[in-house]
C-alpha atoms as a PDB file:
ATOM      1  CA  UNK A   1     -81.690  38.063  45.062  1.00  0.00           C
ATOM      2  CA  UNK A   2     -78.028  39.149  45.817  1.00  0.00           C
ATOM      3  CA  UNK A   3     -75.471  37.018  44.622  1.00  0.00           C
ATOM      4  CA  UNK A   4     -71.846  36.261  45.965  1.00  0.00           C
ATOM      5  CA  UNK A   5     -69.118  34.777  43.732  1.00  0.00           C
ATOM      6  CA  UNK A   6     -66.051  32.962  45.134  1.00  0.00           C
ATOM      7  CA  UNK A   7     -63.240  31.087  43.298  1.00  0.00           C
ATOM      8  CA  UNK A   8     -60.887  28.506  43.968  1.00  0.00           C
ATOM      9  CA  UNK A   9     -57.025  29.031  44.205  1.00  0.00           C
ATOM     10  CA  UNK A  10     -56.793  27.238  40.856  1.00  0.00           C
ATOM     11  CA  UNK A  11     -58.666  29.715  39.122  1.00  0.00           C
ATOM     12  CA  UNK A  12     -57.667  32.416  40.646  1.00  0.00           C
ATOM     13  CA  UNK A  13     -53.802  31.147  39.651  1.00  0.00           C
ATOM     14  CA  UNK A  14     -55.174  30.438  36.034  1.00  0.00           C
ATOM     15  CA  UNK A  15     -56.607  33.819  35.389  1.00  0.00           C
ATOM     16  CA  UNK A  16     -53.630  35.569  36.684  1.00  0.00           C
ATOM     17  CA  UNK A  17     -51.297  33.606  34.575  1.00  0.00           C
ATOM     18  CA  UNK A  18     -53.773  33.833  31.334  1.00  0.00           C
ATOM     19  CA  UNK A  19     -55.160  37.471  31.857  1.00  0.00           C
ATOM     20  CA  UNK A  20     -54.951  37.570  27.773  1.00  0.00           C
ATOM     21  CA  UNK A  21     -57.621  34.879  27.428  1.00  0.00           C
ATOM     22  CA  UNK A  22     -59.747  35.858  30.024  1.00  0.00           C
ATOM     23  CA  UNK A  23     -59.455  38.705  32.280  1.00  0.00           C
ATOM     24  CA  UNK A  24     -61.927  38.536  36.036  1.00  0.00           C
ATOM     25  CA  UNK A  25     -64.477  41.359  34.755  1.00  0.00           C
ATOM     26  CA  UNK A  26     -65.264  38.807  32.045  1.00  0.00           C
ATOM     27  CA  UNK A  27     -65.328  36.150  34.464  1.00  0.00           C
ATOM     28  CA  UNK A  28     -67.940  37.646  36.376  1.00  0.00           C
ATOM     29  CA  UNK A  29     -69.940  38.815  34.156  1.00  0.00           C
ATOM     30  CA  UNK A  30     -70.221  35.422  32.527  1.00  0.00           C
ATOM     31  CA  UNK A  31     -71.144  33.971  35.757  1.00  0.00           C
ATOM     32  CA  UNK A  32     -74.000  36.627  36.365  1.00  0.00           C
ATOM     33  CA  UNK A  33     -75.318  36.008  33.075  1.00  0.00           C
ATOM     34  CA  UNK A  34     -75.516  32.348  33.652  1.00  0.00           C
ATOM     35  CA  UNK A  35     -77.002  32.839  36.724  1.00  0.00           C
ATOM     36  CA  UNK A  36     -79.395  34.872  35.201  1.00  0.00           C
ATOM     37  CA  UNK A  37     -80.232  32.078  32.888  1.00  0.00           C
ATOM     38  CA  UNK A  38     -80.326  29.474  35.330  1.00  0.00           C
ATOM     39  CA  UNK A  39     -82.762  31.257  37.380  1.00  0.00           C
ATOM     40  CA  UNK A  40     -84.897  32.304  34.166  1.00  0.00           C
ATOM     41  CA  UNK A  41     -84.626  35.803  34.985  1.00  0.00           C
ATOM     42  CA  UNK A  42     -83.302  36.727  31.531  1.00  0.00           C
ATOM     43  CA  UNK A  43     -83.139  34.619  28.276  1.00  0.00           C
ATOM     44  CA  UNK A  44     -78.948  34.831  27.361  1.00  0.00           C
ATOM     45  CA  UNK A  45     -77.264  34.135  23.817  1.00  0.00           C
ATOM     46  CA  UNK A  46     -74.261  31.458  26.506  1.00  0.00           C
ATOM     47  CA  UNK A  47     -73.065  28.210  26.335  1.00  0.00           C
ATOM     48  CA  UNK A  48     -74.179  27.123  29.505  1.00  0.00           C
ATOM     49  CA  UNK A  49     -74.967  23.333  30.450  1.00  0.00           C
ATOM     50  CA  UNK A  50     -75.662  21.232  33.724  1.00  0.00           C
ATOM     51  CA  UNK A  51     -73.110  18.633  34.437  1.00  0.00           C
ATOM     52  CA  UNK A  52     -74.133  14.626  35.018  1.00  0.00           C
ATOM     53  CA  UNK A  53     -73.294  11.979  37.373  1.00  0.00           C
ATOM     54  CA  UNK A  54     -70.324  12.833  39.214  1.00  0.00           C
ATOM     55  CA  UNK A  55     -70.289  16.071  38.626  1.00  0.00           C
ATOM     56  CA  UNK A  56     -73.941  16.942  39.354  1.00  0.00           C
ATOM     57  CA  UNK A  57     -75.131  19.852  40.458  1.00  0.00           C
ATOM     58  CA  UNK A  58     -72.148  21.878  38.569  1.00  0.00           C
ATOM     59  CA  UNK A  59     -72.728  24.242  35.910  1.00  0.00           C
ATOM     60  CA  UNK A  60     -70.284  24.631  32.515  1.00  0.00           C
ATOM     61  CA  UNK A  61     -70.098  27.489  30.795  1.00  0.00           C
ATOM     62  CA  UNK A  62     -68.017  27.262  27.093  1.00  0.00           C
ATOM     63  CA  UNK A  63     -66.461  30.513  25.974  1.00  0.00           C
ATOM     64  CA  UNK A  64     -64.377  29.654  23.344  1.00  0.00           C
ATOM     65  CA  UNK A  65     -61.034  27.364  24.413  1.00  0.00           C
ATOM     66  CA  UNK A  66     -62.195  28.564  27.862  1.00  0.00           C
ATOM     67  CA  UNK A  67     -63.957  26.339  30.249  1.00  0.00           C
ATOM     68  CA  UNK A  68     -65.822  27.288  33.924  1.00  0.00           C
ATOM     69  CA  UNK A  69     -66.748  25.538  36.323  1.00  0.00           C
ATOM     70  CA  UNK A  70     -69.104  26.425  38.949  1.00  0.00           C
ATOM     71  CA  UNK A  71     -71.836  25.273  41.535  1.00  0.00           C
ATOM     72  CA  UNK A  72     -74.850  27.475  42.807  1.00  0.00           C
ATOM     73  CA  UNK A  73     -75.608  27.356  46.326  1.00  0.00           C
ATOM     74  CA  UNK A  74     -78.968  28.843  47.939  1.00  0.00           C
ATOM     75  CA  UNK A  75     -78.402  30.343  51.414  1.00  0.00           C
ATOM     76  CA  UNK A  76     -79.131  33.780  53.026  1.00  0.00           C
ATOM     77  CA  UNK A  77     -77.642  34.988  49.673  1.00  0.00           C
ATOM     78  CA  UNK A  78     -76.916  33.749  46.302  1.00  0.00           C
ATOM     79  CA  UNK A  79     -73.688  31.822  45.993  1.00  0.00           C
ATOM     80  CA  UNK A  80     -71.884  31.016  43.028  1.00  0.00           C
ATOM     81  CA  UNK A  81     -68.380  28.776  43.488  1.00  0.00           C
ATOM     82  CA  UNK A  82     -66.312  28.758  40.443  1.00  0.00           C
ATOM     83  CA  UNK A  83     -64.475  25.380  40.775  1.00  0.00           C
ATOM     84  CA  UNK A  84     -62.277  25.315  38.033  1.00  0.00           C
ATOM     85  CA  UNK A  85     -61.066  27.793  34.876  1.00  0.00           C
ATOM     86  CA  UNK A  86     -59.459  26.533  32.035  1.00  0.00           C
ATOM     87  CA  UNK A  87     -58.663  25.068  28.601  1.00  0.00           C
ATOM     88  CA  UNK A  88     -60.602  22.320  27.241  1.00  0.00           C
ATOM     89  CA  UNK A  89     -57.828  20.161  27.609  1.00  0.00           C
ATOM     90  CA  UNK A  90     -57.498  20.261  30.656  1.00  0.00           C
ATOM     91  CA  UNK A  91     -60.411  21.513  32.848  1.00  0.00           C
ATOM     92  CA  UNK A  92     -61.881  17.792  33.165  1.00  0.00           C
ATOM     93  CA  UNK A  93     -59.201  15.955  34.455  1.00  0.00           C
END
């Protein structure tokens, strides 16, 4: 299945600003790994877990202070939406 990965302004502004702590290569190849898992295509050492109430049907992935935030939608293609990138601190305000 092909996937597509999109991201908000926010985390696009986030990564540029904090390129030291996470750089968009990584990004991405966090999200296809947790996609990968999701989808039980391949069995991945991450620290991936689906959100509750509110915020169901979103995905968080922990790597290190670092925080994602993304949703999986099925269409013609794959599509992954990361939401939100960030510190712990602040990613669940």
């Amino acid at each position: 299945m092909k996937l597509e990965i999109s991201c908000s302004k926010a985390s696009d502004r986030f990564l540029s600003k904090n390129r030291e702590l996470m750089t968009e290569d990584e990004l991405e190849r966090l999200i296809i790994q947790s996609v990968r898992k999701i989808l039980k295509i391949e069995d991945v050492a991450l620290d991936i877990k689906s959100l509750k109430d509110k915020y169901r049907g979103y995905f968080r992935i922990r790597k290190g202070k670092i925080r994602i935030i993304f949703s999986l939608k099925k269409d013609k293609v794959l599509i992954a939406f990361i939401h939100a990138v960030g510190l712990r601190k602040d990613i669940y305000r």
